[in-house]
Protein backbone atom coordinates (compact mmCIF):
# COMPACT_ATOMS: atom_id res chain seq x y z
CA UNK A 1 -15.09 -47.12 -0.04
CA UNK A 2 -16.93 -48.69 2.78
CA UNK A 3 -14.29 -51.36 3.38
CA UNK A 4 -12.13 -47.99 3.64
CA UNK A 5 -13.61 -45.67 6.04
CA UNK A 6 -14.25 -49.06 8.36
CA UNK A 7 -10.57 -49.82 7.98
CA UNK A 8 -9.25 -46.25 9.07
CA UNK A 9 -11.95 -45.41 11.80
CA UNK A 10 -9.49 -47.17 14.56
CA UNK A 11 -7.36 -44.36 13.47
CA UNK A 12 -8.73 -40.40 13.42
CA UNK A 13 -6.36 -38.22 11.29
CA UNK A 14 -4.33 -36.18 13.05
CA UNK A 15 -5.17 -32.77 14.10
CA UNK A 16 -3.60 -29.80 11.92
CA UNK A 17 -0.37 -28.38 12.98
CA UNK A 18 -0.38 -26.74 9.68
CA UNK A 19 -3.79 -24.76 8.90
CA UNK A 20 -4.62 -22.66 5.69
CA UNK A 21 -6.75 -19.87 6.28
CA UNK A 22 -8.10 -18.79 2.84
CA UNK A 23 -9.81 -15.45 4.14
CA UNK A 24 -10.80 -14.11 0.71
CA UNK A 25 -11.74 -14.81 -3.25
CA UNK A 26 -10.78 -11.49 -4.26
CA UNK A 27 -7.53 -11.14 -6.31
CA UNK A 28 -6.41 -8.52 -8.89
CA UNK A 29 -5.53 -10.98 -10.88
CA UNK A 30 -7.82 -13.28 -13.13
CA UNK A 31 -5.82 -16.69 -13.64
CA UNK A 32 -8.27 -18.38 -15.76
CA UNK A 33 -6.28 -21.33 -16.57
CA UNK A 34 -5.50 -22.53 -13.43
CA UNK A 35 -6.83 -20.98 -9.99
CA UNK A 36 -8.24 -23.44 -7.68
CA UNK A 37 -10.02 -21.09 -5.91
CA UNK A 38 -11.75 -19.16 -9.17
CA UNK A 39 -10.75 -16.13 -7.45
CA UNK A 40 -11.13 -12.50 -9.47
CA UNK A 41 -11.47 -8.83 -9.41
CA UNK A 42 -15.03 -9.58 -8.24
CA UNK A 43 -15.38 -11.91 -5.92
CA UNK A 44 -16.02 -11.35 -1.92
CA UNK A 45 -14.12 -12.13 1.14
CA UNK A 46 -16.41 -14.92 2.00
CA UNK A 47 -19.32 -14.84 4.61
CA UNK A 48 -16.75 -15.22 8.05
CA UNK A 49 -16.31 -12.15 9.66
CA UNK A 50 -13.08 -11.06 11.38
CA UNK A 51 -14.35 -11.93 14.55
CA UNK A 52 -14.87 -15.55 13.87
CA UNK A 53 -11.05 -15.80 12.15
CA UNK A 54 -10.08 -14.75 15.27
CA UNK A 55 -11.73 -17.23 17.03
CA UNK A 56 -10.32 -19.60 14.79
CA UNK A 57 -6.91 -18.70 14.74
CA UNK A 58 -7.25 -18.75 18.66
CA UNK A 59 -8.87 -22.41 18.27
CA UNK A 60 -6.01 -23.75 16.35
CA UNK A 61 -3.89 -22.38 18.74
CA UNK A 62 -5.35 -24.24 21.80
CA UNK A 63 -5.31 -27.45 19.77
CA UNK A 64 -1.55 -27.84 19.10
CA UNK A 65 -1.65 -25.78 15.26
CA UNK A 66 1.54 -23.92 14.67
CA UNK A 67 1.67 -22.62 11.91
CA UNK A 68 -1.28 -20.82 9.78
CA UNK A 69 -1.02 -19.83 6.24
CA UNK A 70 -3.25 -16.67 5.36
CA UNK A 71 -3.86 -17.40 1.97
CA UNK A 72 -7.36 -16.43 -1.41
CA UNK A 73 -7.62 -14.93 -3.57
CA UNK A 74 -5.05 -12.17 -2.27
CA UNK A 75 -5.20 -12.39 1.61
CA UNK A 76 -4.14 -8.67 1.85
CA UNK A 77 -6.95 -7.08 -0.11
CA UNK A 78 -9.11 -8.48 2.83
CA UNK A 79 -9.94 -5.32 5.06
CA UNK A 80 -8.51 -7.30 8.55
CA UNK A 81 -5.56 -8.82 6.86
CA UNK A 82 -3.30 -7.10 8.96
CA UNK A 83 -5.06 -7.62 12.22
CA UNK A 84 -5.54 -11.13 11.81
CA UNK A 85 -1.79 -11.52 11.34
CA UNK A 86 -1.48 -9.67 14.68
CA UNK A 87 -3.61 -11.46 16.49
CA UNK A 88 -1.87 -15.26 14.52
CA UNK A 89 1.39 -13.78 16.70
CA UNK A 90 -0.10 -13.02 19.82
CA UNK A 91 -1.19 -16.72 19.84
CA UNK A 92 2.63 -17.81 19.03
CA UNK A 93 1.43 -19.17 15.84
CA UNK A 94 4.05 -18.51 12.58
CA UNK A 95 2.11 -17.12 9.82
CA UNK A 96 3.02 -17.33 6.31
CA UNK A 97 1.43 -14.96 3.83
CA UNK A 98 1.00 -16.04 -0.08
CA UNK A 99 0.36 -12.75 -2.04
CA UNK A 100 0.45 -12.50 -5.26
CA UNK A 101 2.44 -9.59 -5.00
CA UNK A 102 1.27 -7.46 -7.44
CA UNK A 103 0.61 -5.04 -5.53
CA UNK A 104 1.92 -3.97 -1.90
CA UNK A 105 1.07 -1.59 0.76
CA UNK A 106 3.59 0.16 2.39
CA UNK A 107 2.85 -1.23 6.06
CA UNK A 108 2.73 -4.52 4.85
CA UNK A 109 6.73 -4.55 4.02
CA UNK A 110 6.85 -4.16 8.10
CA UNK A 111 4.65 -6.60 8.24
CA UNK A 112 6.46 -9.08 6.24
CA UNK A 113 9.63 -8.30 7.81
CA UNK A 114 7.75 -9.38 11.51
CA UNK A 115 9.40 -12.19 13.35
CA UNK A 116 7.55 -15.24 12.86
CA UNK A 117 5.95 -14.47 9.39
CA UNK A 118 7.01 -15.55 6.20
CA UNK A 119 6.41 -15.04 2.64
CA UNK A 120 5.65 -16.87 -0.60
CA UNK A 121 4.09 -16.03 -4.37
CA UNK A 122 3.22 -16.98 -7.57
CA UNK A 123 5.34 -16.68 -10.68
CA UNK A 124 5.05 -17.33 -14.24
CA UNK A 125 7.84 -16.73 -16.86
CA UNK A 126 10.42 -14.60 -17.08
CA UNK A 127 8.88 -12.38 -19.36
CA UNK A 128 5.93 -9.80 -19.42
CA UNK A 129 4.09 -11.81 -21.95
CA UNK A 130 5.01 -15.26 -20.53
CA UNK A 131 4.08 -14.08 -17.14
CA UNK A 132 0.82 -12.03 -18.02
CA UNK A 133 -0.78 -14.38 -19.95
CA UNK A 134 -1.16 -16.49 -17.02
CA UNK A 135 -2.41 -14.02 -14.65
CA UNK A 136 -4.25 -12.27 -17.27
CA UNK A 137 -3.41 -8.61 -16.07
CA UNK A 138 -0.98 -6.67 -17.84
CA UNK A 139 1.75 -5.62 -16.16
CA UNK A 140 1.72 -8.40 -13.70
CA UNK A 141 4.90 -9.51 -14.13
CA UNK A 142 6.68 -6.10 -13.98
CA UNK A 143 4.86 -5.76 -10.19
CA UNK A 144 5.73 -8.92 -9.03
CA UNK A 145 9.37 -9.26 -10.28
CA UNK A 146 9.54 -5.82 -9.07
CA UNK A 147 8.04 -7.00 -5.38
CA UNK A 148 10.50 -10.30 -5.63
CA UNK A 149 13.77 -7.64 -5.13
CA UNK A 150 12.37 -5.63 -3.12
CA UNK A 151 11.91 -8.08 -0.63
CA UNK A 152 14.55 -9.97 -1.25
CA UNK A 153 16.14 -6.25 -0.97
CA UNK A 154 14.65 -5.80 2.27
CA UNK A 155 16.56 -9.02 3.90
CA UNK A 156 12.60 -10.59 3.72
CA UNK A 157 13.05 -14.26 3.01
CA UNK A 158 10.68 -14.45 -0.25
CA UNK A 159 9.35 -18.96 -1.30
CA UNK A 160 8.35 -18.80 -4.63
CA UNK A 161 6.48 -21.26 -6.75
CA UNK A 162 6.10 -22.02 -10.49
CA UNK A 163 2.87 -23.55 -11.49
CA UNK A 164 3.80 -25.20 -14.90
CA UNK A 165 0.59 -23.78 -16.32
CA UNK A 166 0.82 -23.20 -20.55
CA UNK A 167 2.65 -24.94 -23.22
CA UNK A 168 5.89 -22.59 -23.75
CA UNK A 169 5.64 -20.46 -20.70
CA UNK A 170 9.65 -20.65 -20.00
CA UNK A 171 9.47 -22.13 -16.58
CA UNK A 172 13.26 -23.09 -16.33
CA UNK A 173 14.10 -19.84 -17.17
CA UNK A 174 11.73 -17.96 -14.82
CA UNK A 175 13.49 -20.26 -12.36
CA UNK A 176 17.17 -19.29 -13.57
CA UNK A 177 16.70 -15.71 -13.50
CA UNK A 178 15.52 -15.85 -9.96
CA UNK A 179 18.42 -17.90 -9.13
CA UNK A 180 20.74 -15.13 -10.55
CA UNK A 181 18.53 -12.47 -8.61
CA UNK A 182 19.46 -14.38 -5.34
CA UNK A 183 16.05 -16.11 -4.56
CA UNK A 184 17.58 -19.52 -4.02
CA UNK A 185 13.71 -20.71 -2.17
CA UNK A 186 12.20 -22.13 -5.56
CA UNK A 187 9.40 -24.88 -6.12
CA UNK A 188 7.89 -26.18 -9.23
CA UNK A 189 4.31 -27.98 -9.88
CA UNK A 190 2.21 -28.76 -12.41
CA UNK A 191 -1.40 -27.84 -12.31
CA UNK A 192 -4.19 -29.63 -10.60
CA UNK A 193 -7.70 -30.16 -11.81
CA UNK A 194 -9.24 -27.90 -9.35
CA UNK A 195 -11.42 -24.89 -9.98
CA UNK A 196 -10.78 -23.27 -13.35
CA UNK A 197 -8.39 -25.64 -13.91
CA UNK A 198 -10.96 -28.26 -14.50
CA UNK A 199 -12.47 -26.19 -17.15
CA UNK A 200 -16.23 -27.13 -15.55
CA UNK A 201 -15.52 -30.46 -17.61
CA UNK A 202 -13.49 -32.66 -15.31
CA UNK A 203 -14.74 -33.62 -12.01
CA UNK A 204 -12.09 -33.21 -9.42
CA UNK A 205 -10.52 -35.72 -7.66
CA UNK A 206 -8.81 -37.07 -4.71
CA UNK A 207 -5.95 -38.58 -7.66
CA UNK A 208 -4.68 -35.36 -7.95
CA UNK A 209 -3.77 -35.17 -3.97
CA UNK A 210 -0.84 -35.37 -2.86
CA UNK A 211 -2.08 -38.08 -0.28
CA UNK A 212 -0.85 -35.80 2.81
CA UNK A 213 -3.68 -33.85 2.70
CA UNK A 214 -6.15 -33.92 5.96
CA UNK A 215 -2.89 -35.24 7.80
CA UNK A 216 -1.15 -32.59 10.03
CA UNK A 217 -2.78 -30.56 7.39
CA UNK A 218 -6.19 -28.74 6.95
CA UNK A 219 -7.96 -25.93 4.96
CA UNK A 220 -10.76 -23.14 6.04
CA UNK A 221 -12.61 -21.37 3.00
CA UNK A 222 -13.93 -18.15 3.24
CA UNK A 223 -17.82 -19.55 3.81
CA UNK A 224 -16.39 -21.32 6.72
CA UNK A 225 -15.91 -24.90 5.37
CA UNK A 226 -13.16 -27.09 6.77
CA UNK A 227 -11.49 -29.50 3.90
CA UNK A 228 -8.19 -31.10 3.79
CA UNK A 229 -6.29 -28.35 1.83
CA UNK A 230 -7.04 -25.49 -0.47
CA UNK A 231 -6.56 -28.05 -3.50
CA UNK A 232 -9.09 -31.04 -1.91
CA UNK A 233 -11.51 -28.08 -1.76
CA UNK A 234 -14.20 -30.59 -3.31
CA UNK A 235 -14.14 -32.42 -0.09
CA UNK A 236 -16.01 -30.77 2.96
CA UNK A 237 -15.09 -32.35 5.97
CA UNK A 238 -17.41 -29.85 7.99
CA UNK A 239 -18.35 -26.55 9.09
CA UNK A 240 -16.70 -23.46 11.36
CA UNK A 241 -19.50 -21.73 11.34
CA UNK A 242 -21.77 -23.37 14.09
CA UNK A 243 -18.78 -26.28 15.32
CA UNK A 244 -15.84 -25.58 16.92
CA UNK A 245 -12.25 -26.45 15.03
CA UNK A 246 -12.37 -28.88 17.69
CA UNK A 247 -15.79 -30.85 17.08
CA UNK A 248 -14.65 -30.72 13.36
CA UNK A 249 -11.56 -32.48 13.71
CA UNK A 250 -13.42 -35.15 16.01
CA UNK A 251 -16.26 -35.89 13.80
CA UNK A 252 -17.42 -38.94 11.74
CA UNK A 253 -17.24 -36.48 8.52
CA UNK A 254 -13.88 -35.50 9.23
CA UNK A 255 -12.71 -39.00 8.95
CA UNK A 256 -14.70 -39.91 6.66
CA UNK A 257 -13.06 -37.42 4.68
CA UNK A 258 -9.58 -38.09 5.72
CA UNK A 259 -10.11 -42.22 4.68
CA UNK A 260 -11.21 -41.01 1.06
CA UNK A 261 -7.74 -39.58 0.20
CA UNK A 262 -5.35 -42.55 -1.43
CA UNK A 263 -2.06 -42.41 1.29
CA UNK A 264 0.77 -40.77 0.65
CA UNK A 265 3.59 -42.47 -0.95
CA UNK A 266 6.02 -39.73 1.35
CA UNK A 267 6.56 -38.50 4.47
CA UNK A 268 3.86 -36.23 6.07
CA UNK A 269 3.96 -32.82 4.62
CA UNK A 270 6.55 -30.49 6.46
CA UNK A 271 5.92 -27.24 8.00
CA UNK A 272 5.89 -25.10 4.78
CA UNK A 273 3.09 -26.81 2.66
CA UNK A 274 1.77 -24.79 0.34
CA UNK A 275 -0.66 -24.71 -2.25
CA UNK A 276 0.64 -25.35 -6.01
CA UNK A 277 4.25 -25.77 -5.07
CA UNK A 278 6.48 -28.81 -4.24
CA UNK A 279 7.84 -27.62 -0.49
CA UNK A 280 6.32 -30.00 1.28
CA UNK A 281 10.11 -31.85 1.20
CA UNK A 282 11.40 -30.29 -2.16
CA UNK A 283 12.18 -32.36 -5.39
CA UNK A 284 8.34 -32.90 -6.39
CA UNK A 285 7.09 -34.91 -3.27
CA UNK A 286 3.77 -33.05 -3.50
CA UNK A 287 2.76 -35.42 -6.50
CA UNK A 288 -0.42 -36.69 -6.75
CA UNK A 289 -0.23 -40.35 -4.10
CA UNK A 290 -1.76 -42.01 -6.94
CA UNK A 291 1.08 -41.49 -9.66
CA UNK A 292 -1.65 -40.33 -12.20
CA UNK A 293 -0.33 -37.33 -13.67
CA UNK A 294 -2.50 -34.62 -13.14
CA UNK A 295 -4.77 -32.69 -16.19
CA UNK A 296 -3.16 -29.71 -17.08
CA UNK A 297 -4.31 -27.13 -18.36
CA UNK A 298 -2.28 -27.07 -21.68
C-alpha cells in the first residue's frame, strides 16, 4: 500500500465534475437485502443543514463540478429538497434526482420536468411480489410502476436501474416490460457488499469498485463526509463540515484515498454515474476493476 500511495502522489485525482449529494437516510422503503446506505422509515437527514448544502453545491460549482446527483435514502422526503434543486440551477449545475418513486408530490412532477434535471429509480421485478419483497413495503411496486408512466407520460425522461438482488426475482422480465412501456433508458447490476448488503459479516471492500470511483467522481453523506462514491462509503477521504470542498480535494487524505482504489479497467465514468446501475458507459462497465465478482446477496 505504501509503495502505492508513493507511486500516485505525483498525480492528485482529479477534482469531481460529477458529485453525489446524499442529503438524507430516510426512505419509505426498507431494502434489507441490499441498501448501501441502510436507509429506513427511521432514519434522519443527517447532521448538514440546508445552509451548508448550499454552500456546497455553490463550492462545487466554483471548482469546475457539473453535474450533482441529489440522492439517500429518498432525497425528496428531505424538508429542502426542492430548494436545494433550485439553488443546484441557479449555479448552472444539472441535477439528477434518484427517488425511489414510491411516492410523489405534486410540485415535484414540475420539478422533474425543469430544464437541466433529470430522473432515475430503482426497480425490482415485474410483479408485486417480485418487486415488494425487495423493498419490503407492500405495494411498492404498484407506486413505482405507476410513477414510471406517469413520467414517462409526462414527456419526463425516466433512467432506471435493476439491482439483481434475490434468486428468482425476474429481472429480464422487469426489463422487457419496461421496454414495451417505452422506457428504452435501462441498466442492470448486481449487488455490492456495502451496507446491508454485507450482512454485518463481510467487510467491504475497494474489490467491489468499479475503479472510477474518486476520479471525476465524488460522494457527500449526510454527516458531511466526503468519499469516492455512495458505494466506497467505507472510505472517508475527509470532512465538509469544518474544510472547504476545496481543501478536501487537495489533501493528503484525499489521495490517499484515491491511490487505495485498484484502477479502472474502462474509461472514466461518464456524466450519468449512478449508484447500483451500469450507466457509467452501458453494457456492465461499472464492474468491480478487480474482476472479482461481487457478494450478492442471494
Amino acid at each position: 500500500m505504501t509503495a502505492m500511495l508513493e507511486s500516485s502522489a505525483a498525480k492528485a485525482p482529479s477534482t469531481p465534475t460529477f458529485l453525489e449529494l446524499e442529503i438524507t437516510r430516510r426512505c419509505q422503503l426498507t431494502c434489507g437485502s441490499h441498501c448501501y446506505a441502510e436507509a429506513g422509515p427511521t432514519q434522519g437527514h443527517g447532521t448538514l443543514t440546508a445552509a451548508e448544502w448550499r454552500r456546497i453545491i455553490s463550492e462545487a460549482a466554483t471548482l469546475g463540478t457539473e453535474r450533482i446527483q441529489l440522492i439517500g435514502g429518498e432525497p425528496t422526503l428531505h424538508p429542502a429538497f426542492a430548494e436545494l434543486v433550485d439553488h443546484a440551477l441557479s449555479e448552472r449545475l444539472k441535477v439528477l434526482v434518484y427517488s425511489n418513486l414510491y411516492r410523489v408530490r405534486a410540485e415535484h412532477w414540475a420539478l422533474f420536468a425543469r430544464p437541466g434535471v433529470s430522473l432515475a429509480t430503482s426497480y425490482y421485478a415485474d410483479t408485486d411480489d417480485g418487486h415488494d419483497q425487495v423493498t419490503g413495503r407492500k405495494g411498492s411496486h404498484a407506486a413505482t410502476l405507476g410513477n414510471i408512466i406517469e413520467a414517462h407520460r409526462r414527456g419526463i425522461h425516466v433512467r432506471v436501474g435493476i439491482v439483481d438482488v434475490l434468486e428468482g426475482q425476474r429481472v429480464a422480465e422487469a426489463r422487457a416490460q419496461l421496454q414495451k412501456l417505452g422506457i428504452t433508458d435501462i441498466h442492470t447490476d448486481r449487488v455490492r457488499a456495502v451496507g446491508n448488503a454485507s450482512k454485518g459479516t463481510v467487510i467491504p471492500s475497494t474489490s467491489a469498485l468499479c475503479g472510477r470511483c474518486a476520479n471525476g467522481m465524488a460522494a457527500i453523506l449526510s454527516d458531511g463526509t466526503v468519499t469516492p462514491c455512495v458505494l466506497g462509503r467505507f472510505l472517508p477521504g475527509g470532512s465538509v463540515r469544518a474544510n472547504t470542498l476545496r481543501d478536501v480535494f487537495a489533501s493528503q487524505s484525499w489521495r490517499q484515498v484515491a491511490a487505495s482504489i485498484p484502477a479502472s479497467r474502462h474509461d472514466p465514468c461518464g456524466p450519468d454515474c449512478g449508484p447500483n446501475d451500469d450507466s457509467c458507459k452501458g453494457g456492465g462497465t461499472c464492474d468491480p476493476s478487480s474482476g472479482i465478482t461481487p457478494t450478492t446477496a442471494r
